[in-house]
Structure formats: structure tokens, C-alpha cells
C-alpha atoms as a PDB file:
ATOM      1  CA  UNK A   1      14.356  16.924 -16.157  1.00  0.00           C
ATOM      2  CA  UNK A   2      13.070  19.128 -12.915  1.00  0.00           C
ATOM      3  CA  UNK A   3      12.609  16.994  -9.789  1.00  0.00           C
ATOM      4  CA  UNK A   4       8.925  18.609  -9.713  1.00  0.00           C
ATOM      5  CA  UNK A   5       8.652  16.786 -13.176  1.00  0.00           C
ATOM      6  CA  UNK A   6       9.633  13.750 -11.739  1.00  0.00           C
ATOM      7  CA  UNK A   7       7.234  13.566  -8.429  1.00  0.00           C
ATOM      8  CA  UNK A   8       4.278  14.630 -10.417  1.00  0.00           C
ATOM      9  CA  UNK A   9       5.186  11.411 -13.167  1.00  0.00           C
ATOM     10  CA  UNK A  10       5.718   9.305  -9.942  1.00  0.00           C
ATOM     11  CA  UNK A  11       2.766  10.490  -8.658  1.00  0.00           C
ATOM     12  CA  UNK A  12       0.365  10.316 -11.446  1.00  0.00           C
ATOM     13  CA  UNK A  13       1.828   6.627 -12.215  1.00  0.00           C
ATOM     14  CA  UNK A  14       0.570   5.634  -8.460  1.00  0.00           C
ATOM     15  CA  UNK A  15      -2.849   7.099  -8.819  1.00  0.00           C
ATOM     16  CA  UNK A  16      -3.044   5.453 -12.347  1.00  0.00           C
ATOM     17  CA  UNK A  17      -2.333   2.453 -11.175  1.00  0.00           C
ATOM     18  CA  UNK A  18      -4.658   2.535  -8.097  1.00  0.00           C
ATOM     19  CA  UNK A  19      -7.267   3.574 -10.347  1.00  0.00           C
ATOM     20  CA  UNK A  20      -6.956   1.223 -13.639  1.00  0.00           C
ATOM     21  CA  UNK A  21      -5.608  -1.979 -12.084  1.00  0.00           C
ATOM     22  CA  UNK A  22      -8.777  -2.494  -9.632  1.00  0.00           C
ATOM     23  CA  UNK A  23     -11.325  -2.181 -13.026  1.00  0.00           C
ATOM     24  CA  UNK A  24      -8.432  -4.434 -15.294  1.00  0.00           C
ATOM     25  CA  UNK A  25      -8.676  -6.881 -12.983  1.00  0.00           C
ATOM     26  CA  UNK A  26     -12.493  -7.144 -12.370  1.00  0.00           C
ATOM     27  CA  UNK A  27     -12.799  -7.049 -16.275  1.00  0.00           C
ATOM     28  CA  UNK A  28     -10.178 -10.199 -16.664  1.00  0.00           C
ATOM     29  CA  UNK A  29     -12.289 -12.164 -13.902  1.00  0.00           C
ATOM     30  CA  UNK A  30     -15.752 -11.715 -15.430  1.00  0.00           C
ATOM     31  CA  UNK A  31     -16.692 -13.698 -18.364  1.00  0.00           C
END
């Protein structure tokens, strides 16, 4: 695939990540 492809994936991956781990995590910890 393009190398664009690839940077935007990689990208949109880190900001996912930034984004959905913080809330995951806060849900796990409350009760």
C-alpha cells in the first residue's frame, strides 16, 4: 500500500490510542 496510507494508519492508531486508553482505563478503575 502507499506510504501516505501507512502514516495516516500510524497516525490515526496514536491518536486512538491517546484518546480511548485514558477513558478504558478510568472505566476499569471505577466500580
Amino acid at each position: 500500500c502507499p506510504e501516505w496510507v501507512k502514516k495516516y494508519l500510524s497516525y490515526g492508531w496514536r491518536s486512538l490510542m491517546k484518546t480511548v486508553l485514558p477513558s478504558v482505563s478510568l472505566l476499569q478503575k471505577s466500580p
